[in-house]
N, C-alpha and C. Protein backbone atom coordinates (compact mmCIF):
# COMPACT_ATOMS: atom_id res chain seq x y z
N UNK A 1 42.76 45.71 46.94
CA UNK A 1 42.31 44.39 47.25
C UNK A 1 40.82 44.38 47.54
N UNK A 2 40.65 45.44 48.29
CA UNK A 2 39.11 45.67 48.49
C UNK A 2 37.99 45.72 47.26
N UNK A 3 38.72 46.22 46.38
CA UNK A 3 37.71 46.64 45.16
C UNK A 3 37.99 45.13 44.52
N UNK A 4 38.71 44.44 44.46
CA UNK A 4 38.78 43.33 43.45
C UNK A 4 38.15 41.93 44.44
N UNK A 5 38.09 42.16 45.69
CA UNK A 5 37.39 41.20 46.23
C UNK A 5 35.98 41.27 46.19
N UNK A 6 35.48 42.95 45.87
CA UNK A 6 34.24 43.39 45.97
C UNK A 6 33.55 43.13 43.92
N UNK A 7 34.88 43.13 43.33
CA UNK A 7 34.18 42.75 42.11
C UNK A 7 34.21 41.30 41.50
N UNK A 8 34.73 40.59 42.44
CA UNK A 8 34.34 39.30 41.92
C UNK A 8 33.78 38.44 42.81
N UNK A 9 32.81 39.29 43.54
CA UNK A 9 32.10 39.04 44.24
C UNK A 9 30.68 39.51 43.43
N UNK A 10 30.59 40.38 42.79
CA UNK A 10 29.89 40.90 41.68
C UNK A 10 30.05 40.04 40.71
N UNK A 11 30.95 39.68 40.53
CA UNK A 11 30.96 38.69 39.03
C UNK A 11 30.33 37.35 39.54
N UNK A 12 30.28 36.90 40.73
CA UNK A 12 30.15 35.62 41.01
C UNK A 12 28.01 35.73 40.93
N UNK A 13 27.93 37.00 41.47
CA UNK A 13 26.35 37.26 41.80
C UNK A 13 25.68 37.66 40.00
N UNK A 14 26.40 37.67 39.22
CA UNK A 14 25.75 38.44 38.38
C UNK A 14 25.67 36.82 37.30
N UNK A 15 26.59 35.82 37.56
CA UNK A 15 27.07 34.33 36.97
C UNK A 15 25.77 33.67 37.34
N UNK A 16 25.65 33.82 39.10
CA UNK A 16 24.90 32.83 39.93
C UNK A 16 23.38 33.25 38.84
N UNK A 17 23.08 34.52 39.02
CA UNK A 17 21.98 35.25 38.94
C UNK A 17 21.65 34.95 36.72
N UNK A 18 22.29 34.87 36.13
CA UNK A 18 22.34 34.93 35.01
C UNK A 18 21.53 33.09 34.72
N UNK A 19 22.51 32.60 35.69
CA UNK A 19 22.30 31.27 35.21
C UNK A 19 21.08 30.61 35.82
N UNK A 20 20.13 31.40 36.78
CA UNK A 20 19.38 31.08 37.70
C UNK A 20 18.02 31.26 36.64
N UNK A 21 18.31 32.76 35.88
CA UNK A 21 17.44 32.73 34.68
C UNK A 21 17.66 32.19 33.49
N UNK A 22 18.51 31.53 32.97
CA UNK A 22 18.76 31.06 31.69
C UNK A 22 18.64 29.69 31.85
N UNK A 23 19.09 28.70 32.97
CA UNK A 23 18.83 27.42 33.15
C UNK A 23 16.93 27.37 32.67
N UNK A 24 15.92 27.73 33.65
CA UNK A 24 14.69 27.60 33.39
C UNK A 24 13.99 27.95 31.95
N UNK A 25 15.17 28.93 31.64
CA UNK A 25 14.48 29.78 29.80
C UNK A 25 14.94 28.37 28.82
N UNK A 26 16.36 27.82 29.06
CA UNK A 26 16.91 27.11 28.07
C UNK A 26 15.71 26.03 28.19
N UNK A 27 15.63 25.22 29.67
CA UNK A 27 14.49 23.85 29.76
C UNK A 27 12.78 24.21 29.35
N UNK A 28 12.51 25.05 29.17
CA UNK A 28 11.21 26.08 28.73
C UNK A 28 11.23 25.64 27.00
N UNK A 29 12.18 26.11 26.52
CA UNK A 29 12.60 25.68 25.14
C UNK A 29 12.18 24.46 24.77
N UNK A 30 13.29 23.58 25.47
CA UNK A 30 13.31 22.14 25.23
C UNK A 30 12.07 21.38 25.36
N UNK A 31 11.08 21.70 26.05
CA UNK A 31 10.15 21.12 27.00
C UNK A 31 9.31 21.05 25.37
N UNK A 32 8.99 22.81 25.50
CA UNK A 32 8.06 22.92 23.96
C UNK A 32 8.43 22.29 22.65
N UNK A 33 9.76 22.21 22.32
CA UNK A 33 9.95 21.29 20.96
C UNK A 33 9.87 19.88 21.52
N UNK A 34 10.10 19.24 22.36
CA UNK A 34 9.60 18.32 22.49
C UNK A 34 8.16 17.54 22.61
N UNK A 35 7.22 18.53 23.50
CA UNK A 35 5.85 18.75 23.56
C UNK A 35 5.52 18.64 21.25
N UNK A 36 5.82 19.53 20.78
CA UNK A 36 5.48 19.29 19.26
C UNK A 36 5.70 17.92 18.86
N UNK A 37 6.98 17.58 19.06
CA UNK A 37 7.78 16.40 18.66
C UNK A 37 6.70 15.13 18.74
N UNK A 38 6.43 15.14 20.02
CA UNK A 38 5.44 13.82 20.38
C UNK A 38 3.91 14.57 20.03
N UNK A 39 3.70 15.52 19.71
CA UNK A 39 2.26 15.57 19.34
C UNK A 39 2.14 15.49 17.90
N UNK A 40 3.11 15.48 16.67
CA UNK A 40 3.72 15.45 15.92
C UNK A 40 3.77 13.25 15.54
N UNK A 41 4.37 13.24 16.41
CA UNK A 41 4.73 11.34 16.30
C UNK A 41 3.31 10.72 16.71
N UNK A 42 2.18 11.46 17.68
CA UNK A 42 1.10 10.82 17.93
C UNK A 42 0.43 10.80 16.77
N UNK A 43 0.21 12.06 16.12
CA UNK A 43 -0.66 12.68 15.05
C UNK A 43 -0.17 11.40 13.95
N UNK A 44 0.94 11.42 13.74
CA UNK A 44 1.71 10.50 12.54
C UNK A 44 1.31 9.16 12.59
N UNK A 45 1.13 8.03 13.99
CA UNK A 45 0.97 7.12 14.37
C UNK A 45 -0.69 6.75 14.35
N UNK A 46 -1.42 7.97 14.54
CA UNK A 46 -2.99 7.64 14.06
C UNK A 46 -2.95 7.95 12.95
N UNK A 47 -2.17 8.34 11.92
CA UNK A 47 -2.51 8.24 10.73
C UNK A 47 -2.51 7.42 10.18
N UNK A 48 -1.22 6.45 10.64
CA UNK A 48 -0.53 5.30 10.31
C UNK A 48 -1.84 4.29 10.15
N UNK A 49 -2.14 4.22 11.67
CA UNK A 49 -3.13 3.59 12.17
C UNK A 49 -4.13 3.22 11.06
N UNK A 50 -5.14 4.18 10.95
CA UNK A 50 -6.20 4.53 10.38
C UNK A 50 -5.70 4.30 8.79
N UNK A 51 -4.56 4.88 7.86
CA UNK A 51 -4.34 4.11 6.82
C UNK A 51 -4.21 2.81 6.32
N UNK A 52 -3.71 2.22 7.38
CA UNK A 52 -3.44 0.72 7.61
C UNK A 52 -5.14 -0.28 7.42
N UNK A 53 -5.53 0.36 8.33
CA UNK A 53 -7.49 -0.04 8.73
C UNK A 53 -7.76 0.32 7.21
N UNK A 54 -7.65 0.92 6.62
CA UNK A 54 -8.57 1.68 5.06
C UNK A 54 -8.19 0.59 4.59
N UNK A 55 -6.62 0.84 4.09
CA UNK A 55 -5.92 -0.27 3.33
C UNK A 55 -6.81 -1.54 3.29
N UNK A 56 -6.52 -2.40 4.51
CA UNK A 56 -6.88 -3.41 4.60
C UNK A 56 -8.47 -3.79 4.23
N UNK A 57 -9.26 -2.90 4.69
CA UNK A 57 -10.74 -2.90 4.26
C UNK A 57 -10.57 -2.91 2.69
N UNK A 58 -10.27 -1.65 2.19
CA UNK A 58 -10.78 -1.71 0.47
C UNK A 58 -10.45 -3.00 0.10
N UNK A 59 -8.99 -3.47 0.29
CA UNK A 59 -8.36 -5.04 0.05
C UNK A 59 -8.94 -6.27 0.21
N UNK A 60 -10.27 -6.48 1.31
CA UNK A 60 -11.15 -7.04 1.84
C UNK A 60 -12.12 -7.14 0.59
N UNK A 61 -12.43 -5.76 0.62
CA UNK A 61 -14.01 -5.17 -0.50
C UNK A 61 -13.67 -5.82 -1.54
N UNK A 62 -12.59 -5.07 -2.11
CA UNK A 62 -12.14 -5.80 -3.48
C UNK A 62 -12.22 -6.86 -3.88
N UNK A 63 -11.45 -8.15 -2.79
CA UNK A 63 -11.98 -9.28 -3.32
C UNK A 63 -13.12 -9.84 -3.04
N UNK A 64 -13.94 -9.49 -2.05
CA UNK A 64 -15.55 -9.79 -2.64
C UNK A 64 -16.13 -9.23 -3.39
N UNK A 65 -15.68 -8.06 -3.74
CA UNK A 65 -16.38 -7.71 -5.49
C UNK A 65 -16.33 -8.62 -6.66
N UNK A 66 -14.65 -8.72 -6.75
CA UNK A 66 -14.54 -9.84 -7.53
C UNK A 66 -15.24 -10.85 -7.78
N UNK A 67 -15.32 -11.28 -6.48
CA UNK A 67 -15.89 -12.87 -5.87
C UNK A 67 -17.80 -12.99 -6.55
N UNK A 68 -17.92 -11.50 -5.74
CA UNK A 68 -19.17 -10.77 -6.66
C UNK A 68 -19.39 -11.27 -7.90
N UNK A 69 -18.83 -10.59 -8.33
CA UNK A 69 -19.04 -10.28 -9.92
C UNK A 69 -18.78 -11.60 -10.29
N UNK A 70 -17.75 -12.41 -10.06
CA UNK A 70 -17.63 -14.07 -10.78
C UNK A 70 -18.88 -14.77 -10.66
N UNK A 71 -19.42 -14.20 -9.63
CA UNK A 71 -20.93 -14.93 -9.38
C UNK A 71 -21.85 -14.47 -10.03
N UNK A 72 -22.05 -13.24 -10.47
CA UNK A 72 -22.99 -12.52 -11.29
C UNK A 72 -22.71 -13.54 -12.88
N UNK A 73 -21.67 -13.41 -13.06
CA UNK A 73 -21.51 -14.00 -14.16
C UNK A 73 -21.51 -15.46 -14.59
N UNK A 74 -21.60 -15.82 -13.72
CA UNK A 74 -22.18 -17.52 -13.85
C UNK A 74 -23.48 -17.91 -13.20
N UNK A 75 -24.38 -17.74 -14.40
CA UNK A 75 -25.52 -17.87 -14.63
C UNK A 75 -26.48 -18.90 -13.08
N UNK A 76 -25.76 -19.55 -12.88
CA UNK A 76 -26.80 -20.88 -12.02
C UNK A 76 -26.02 -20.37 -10.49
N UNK A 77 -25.40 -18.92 -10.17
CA UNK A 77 -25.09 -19.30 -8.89
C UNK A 77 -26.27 -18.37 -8.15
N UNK A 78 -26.93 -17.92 -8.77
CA UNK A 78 -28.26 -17.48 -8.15
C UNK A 78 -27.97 -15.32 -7.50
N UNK A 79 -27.16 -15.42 -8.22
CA UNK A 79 -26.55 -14.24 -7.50
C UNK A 79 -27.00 -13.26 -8.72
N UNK A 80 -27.46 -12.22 -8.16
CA UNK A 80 -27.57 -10.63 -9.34
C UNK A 80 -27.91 -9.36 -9.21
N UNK A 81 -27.36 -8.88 -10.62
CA UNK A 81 -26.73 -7.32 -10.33
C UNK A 81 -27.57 -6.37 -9.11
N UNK A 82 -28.66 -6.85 -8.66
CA UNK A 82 -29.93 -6.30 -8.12
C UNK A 82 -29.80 -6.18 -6.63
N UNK A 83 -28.81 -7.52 -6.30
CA UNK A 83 -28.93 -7.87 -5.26
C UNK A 83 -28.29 -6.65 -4.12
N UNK A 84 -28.89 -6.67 -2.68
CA UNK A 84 -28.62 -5.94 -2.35
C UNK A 84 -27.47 -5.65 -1.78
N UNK A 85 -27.44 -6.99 -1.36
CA UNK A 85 -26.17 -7.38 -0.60
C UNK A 85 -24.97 -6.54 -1.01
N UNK A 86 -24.81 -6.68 -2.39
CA UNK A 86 -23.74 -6.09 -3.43
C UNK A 86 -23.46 -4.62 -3.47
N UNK A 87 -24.67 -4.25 -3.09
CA UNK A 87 -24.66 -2.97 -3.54
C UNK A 87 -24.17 -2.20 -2.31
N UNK A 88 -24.55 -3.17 -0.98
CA UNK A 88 -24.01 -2.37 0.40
C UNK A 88 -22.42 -2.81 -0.18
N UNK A 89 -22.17 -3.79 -0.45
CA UNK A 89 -20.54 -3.83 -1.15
C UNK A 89 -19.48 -2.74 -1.68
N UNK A 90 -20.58 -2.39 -2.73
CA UNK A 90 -20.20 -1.52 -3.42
C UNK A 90 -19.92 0.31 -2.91
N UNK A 91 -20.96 -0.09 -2.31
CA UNK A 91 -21.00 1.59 -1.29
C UNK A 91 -20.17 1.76 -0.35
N UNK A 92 -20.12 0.58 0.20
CA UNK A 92 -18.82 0.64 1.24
C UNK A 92 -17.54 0.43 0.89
N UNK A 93 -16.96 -0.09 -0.23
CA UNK A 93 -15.97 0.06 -1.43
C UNK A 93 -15.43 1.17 -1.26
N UNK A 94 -16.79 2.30 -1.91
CA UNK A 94 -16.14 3.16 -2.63
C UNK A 94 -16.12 4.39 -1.15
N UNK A 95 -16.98 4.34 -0.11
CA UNK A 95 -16.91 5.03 1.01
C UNK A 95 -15.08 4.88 1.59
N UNK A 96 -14.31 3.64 1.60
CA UNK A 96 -13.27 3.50 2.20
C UNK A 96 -12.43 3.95 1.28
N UNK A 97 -12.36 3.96 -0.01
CA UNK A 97 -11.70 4.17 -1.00
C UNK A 97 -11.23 5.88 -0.98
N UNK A 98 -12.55 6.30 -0.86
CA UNK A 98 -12.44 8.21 -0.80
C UNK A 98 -11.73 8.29 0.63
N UNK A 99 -12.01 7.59 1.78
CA UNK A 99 -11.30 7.88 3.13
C UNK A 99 -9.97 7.67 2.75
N UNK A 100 -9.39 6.93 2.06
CA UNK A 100 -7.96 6.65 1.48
C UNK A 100 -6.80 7.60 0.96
N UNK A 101 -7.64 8.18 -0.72
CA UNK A 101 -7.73 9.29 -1.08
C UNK A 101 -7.79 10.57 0.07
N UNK A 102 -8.62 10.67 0.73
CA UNK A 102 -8.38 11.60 1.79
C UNK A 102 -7.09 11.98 2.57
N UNK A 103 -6.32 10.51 3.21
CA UNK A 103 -5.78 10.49 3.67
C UNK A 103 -4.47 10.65 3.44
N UNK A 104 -4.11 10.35 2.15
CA UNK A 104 -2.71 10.34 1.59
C UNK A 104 -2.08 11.74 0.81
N UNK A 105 -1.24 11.73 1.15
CA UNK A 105 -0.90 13.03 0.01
C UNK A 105 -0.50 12.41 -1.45
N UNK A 106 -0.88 13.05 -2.28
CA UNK A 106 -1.33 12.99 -3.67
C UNK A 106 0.32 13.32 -4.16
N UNK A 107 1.13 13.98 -3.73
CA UNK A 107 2.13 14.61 -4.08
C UNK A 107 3.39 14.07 -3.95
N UNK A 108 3.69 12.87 -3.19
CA UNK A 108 4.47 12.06 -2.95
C UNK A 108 4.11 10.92 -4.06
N UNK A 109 5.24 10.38 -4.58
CA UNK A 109 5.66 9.24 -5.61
C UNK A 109 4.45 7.99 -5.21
N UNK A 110 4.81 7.71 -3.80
CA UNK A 110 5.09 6.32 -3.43
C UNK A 110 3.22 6.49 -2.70
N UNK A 111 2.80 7.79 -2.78
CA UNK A 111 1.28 7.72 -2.09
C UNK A 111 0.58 8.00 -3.40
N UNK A 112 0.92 7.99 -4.70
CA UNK A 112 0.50 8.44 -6.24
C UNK A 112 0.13 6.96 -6.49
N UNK A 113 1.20 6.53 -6.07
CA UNK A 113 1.64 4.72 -6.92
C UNK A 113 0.32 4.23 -6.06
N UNK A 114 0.47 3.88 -4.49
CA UNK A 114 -0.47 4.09 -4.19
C UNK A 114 -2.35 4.12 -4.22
N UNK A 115 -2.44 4.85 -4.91
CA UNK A 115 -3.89 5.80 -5.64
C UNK A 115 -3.68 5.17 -7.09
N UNK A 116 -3.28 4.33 -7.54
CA UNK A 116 -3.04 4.29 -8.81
C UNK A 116 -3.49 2.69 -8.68
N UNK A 117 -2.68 1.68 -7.93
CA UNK A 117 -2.74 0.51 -7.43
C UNK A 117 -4.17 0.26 -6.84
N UNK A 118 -5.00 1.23 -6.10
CA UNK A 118 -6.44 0.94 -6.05
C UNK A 118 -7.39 1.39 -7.05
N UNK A 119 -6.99 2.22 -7.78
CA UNK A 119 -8.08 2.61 -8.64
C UNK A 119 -7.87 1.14 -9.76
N UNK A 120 -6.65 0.51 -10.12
CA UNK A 120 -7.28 -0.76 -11.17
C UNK A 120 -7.96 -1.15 -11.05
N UNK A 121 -7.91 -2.18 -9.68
CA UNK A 121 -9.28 -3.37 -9.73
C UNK A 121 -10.45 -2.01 -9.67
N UNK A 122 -10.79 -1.21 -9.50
CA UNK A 122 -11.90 -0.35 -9.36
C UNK A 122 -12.68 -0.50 -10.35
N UNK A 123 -11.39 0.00 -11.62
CA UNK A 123 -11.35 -0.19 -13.23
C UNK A 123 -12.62 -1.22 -13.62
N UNK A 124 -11.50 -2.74 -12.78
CA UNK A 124 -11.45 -3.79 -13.45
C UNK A 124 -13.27 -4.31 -12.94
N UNK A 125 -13.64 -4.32 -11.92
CA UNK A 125 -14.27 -4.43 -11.73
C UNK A 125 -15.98 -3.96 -12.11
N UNK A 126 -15.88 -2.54 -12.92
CA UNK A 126 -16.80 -2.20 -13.67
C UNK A 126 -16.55 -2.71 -14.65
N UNK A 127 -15.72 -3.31 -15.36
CA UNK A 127 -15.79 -4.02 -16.84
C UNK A 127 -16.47 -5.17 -16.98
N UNK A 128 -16.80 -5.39 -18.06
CA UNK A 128 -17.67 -6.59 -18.67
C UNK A 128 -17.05 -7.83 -19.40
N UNK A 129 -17.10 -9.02 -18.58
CA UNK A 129 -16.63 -9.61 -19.48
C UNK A 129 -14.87 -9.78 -19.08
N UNK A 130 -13.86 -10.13 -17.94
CA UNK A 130 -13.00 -10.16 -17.82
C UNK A 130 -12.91 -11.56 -17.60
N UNK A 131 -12.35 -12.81 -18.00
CA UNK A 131 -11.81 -13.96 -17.79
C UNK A 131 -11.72 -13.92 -16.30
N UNK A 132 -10.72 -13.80 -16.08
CA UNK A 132 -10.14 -14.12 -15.10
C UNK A 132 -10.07 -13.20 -13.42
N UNK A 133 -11.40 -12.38 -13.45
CA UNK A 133 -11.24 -11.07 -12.77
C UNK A 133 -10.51 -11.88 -11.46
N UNK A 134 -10.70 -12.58 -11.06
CA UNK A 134 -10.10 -12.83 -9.59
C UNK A 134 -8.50 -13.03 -9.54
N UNK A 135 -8.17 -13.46 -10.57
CA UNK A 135 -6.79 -13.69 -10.58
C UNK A 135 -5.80 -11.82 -10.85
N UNK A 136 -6.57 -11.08 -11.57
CA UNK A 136 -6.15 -10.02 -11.91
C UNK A 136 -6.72 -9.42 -10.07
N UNK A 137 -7.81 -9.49 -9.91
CA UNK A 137 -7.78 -8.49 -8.51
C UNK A 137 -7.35 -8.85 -7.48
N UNK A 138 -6.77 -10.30 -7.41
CA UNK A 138 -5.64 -10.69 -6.08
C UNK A 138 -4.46 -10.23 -6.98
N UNK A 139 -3.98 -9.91 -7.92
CA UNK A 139 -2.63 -9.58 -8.48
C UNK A 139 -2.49 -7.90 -7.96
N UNK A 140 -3.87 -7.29 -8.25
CA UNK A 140 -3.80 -5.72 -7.89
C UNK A 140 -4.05 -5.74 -5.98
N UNK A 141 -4.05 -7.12 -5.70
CA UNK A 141 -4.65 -6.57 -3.96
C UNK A 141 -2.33 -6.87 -3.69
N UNK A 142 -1.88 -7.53 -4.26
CA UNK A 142 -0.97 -7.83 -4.08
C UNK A 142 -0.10 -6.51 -4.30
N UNK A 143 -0.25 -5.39 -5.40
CA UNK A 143 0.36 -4.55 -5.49
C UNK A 143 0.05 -3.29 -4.18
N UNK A 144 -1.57 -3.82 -4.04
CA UNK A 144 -1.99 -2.34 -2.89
C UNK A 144 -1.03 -2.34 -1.70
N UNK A 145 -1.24 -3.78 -1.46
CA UNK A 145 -0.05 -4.50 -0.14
C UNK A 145 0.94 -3.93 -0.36
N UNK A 146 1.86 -4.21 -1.30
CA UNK A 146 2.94 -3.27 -1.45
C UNK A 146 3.32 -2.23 -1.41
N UNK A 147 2.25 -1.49 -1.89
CA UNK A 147 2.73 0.08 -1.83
C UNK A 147 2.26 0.55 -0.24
N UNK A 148 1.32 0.40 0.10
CA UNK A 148 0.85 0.39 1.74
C UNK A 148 2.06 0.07 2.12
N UNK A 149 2.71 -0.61 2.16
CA UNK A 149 3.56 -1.52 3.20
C UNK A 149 5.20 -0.65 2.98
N UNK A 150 5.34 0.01 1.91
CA UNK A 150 6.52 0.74 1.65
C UNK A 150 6.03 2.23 2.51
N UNK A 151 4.73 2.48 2.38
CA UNK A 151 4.57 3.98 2.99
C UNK A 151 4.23 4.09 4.86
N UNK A 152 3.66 2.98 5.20
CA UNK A 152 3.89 2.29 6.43
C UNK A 152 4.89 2.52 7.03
N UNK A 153 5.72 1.62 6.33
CA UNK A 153 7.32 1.38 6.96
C UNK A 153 8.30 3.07 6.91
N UNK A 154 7.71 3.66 6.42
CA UNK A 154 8.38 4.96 5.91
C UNK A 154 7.93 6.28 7.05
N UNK A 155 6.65 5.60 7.28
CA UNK A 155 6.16 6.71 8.22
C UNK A 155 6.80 5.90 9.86
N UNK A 156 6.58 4.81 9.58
CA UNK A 156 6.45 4.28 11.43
C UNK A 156 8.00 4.19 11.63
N UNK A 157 8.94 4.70 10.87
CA UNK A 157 10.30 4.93 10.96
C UNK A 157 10.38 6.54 11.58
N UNK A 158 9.53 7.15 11.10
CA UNK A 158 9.63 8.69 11.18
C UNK A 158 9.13 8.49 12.92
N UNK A 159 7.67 7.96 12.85
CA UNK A 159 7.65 8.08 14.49
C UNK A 159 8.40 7.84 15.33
N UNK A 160 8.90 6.52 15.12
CA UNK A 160 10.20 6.09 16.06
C UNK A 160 11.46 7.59 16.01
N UNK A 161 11.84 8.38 15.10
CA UNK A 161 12.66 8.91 15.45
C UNK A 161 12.11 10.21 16.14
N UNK A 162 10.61 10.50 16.14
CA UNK A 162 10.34 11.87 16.59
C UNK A 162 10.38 12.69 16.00
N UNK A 163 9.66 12.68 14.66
CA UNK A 163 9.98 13.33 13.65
C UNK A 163 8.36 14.22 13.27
């Protein structure tokens, strides 16, 4: 009786003692994948951020290029290729455009489509001679919206889960 009171008295110290170190090791664990998790969902959420801001700028640029250029091309609105105004336009266009490009991965479908949807009016806008450029570069600001707005919703889903 002595020895079996004396060994589960041992078993109880070696339980107490086991779990005294494994409780703090297991929450040690948890702490750090979680610590990633949210540095992970922050990182994701300024990306979000900051894509969103690009987006919306080039979408901005674009149609005063347009707006631009319809004016270049009608002779009496006093507006031309020289002007400077345009040209800070143009620089800042193509400055938000590369931050864009920067930002997206190239390798995904829906961030290709994307890169594809801003480079038209880009296109369209060095060409000579388009009828109707404004109606075609609110048609392409309409597609940028879209694809932004599918990769948006795709990421700010991921943050919400902690991903």
């Amino acid at each position: 009786m002595n020895v079996e009171a004396n060994t589960l008295t041992l078993v109880s110290a070696c339980t107490a003692l086991v779990a005294s170190i494994a409780g703090p090791v297991v929450q040690l664990v948890i702490a750090r994948r979680q610590i990633g998790a949210n540095l992970i969902s922050a990182n994701r959420q300024k990306w979000i951020e900051a894509l969103r801001d690009h987006v919306a700028e080039v979408i901005s640029l674009l149609s005063t290029g347009a707006f631009v250029k319809l004016a270049i091309a009608r002779k009496d609105s006093g507006v031309t290729p020289g002007n400077v105004a345009l040209l800070d336009k143009i620089q800042r266009l193509q400055l938000v455009r590369n931050k864009i490009v920067l930002l997206i991965n190239p390798g995904e479908a829906d961030h290709k489509a994307l890169l594809d949807a801003i480079e038209r009016p880009f296109a369209r806008l060095w060409q000579e001679g388009e009828p109707d450029v404004i109606a075609a570069v609110e048609a392409d600001i309409a597609a940028i919206t879209g694809h932004a707005q599918t990769i948006l919703k795709r990421e700010w889903i991921r943050v919400k889960r902690g991903e």
